[in-house]
Protein backbone atom coordinates (compact mmCIF):
# COMPACT_ATOMS: atom_id res chain seq x y z
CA UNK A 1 0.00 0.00 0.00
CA UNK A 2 1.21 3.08 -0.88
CA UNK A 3 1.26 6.28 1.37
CA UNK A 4 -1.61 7.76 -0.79
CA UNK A 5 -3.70 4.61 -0.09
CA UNK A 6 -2.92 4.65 3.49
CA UNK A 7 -3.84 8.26 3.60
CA UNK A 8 -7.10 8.26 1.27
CA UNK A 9 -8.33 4.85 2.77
CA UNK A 10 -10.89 4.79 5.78
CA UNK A 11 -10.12 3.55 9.11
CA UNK A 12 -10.49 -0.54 8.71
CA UNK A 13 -10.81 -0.83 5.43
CA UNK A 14 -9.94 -3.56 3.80
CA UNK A 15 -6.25 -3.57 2.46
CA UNK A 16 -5.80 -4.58 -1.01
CA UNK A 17 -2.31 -6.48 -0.22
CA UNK A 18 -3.78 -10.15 -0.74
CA UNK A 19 -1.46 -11.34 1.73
CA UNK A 20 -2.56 -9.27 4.53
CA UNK A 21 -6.23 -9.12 4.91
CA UNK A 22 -7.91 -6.54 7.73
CA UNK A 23 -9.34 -8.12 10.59
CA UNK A 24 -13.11 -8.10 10.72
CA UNK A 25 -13.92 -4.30 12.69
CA UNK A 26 -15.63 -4.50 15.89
CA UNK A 27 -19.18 -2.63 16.19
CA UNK A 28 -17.47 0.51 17.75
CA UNK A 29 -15.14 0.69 14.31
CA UNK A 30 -17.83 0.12 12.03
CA UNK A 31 -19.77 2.50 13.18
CA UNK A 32 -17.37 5.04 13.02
CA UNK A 33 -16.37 4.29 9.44
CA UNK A 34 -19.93 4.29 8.52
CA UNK A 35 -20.99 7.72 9.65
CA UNK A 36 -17.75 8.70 7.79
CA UNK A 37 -19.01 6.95 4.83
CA UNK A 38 -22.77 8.71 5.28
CA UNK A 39 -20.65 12.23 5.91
CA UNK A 40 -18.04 12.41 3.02
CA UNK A 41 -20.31 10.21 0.07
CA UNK A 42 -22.32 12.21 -2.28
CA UNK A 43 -23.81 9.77 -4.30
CA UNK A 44 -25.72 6.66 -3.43
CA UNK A 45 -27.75 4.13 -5.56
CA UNK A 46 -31.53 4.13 -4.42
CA UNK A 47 -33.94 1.20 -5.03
CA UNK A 48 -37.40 1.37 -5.19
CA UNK A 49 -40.21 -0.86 -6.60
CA UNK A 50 -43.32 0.29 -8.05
CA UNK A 51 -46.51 -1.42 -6.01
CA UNK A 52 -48.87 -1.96 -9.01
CA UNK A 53 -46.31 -4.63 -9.37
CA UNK A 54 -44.08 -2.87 -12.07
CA UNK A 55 -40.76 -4.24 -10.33
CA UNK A 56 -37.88 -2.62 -8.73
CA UNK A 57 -36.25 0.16 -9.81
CA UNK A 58 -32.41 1.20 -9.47
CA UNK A 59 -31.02 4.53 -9.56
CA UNK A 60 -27.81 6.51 -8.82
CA UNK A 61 -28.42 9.63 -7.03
CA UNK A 62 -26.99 12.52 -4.93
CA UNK A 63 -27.69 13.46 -1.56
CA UNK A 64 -27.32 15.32 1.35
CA UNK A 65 -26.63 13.66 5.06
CA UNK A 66 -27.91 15.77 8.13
CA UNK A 67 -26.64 13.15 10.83
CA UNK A 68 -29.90 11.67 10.79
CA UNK A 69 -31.61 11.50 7.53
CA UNK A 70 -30.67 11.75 3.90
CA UNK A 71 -32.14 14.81 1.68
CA UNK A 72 -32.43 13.39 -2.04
CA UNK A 73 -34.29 14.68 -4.99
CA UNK A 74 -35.48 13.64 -8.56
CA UNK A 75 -37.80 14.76 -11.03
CA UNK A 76 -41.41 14.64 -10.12
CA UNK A 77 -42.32 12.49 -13.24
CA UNK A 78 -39.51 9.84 -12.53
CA UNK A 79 -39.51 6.63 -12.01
CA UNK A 80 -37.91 6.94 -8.25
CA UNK A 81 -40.35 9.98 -7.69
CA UNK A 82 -43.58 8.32 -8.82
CA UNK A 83 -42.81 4.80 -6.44
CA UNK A 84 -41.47 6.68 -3.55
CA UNK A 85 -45.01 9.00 -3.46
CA UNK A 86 -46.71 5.59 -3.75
CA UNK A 87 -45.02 3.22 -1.24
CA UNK A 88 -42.55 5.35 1.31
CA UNK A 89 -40.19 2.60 1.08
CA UNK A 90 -36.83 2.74 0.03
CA UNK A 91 -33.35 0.78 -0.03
CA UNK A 92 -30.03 2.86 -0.20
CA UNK A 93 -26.41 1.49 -0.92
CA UNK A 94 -23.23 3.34 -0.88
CA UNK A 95 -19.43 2.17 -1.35
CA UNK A 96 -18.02 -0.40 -3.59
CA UNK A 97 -18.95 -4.02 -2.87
CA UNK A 98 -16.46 -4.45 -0.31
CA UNK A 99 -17.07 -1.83 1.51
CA UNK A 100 -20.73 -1.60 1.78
CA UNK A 101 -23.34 0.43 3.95
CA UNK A 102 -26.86 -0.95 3.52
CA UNK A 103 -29.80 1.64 4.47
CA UNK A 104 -33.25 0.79 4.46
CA UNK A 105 -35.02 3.57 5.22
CA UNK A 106 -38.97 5.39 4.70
CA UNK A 107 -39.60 8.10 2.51
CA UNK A 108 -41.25 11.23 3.01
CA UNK A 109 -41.98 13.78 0.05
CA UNK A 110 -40.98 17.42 0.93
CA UNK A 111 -41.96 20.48 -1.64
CA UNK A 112 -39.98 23.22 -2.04
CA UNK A 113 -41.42 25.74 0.51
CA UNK A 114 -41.58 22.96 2.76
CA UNK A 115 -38.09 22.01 3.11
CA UNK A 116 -36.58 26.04 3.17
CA UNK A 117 -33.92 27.74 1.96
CA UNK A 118 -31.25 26.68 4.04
CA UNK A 119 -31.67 22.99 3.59
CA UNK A 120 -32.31 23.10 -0.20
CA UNK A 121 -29.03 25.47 -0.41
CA UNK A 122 -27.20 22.95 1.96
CA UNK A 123 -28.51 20.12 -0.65
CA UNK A 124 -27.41 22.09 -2.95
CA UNK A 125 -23.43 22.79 -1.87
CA UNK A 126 -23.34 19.04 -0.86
CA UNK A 127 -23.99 17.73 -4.24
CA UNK A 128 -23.41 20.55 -6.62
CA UNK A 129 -26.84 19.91 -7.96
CA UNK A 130 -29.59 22.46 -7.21
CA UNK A 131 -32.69 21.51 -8.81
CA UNK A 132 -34.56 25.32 -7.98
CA UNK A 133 -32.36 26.22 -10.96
CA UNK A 134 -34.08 23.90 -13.66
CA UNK A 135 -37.42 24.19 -15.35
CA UNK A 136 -38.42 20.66 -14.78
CA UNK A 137 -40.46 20.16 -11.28
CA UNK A 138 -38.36 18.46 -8.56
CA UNK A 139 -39.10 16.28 -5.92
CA UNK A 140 -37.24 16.55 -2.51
CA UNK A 141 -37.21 13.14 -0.63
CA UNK A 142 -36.31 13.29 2.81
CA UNK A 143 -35.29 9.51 3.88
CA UNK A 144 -35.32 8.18 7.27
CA UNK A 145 -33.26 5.46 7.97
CA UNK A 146 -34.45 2.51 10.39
CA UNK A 147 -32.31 -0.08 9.60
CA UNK A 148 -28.33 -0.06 8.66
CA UNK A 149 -25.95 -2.21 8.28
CA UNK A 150 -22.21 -2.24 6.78
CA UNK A 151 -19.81 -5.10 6.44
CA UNK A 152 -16.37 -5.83 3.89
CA UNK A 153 -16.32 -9.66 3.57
CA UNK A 154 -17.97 -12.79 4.86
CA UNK A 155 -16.27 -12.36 8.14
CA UNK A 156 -18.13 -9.08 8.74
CA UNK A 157 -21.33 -10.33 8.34
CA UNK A 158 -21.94 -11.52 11.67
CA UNK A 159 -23.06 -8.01 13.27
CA UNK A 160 -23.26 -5.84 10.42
CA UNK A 161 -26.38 -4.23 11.64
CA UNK A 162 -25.76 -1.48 12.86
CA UNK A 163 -28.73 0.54 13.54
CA UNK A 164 -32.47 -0.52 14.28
CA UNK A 165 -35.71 0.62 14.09
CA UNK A 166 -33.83 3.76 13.82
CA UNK A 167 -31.23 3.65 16.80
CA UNK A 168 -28.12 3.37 16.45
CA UNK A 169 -27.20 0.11 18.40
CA UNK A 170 -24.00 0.16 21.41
């Protein structure tokens, strides 16, 4: 590993010398990379499905992490738009494939005047994305997680929930 990769990588990651795998991370480390993961992402890929029975739906998108919920939003005639106003449910994944954070989480539609200034401009400088700009209608998503979970390899998968029913497990 270079000192670049020692510097860019985040606490406990896996190391990509073969001959030296990481230890599985304890709880405590987990969560700690996690909520760095949630804090310095921008993008994430969010899943819906439609409930008439359409199927699931898969989409990269940015967003904005408060500590406690993400801030996402798409145009009102979307796919993602239409199946999150129907069924609040929604699946979120961010990091490569070994490195993984899992959020299921509920939806909740927010217009414009709703959400304010300050957190559409703070959606905004996040992402540099600020859909007030645009002619086509937007539609903020705020997402509530109530279930996460994060693991690297097999050996993480024992205890890689990390919060329920929206709590943050010790």
């Amino acid at each position: 590993m270079t000192t670049a990769d020692a510097t860019t990588k985040p606490a406990g990651t896996a190391s990509t010398d073969a001959s030296a795998p990481a230890a599985p991370r304890d709880r405590a480390q987990r969560q700690r990379d996690t909520r760095a993961k949630l804090e310095s992402e921008v993008d994430l890929w969010v899943a819906t499905a439609d409930p008439s029975g359409g199927g699931p739906h898969l989409i990269p998108l940015s967003y904005h992490w408060d500590g406690s919920t993400f801030l996402i939003s798409t145009p009102r005639t979307s796919v993602t738009s239409r199946n999150l106003l129907a069924d609040h449910r929604v699946r979120l994944s961010l990091g490569p494939t070994r490195d993984v954070v899992i959020v299921d989480a509920t939806a909740e539609p927010v217009d414009l005047g709703e959400l304010g200034s300050e957190a559409a401009g703070a959606f905004a400088a996040r992402t540099g994305f600020d859909p007030r700009t645009l002619d086509t209608l937007y539609q903020y998503f705020r997402l509530r997680p109530h279930r996460i979970q994060a693991w690297r390899e097999a050996d993480e998968l024992p205890g890689r929930t990390l919060m329920r029913d929206g709590n943050w497990l010790d």
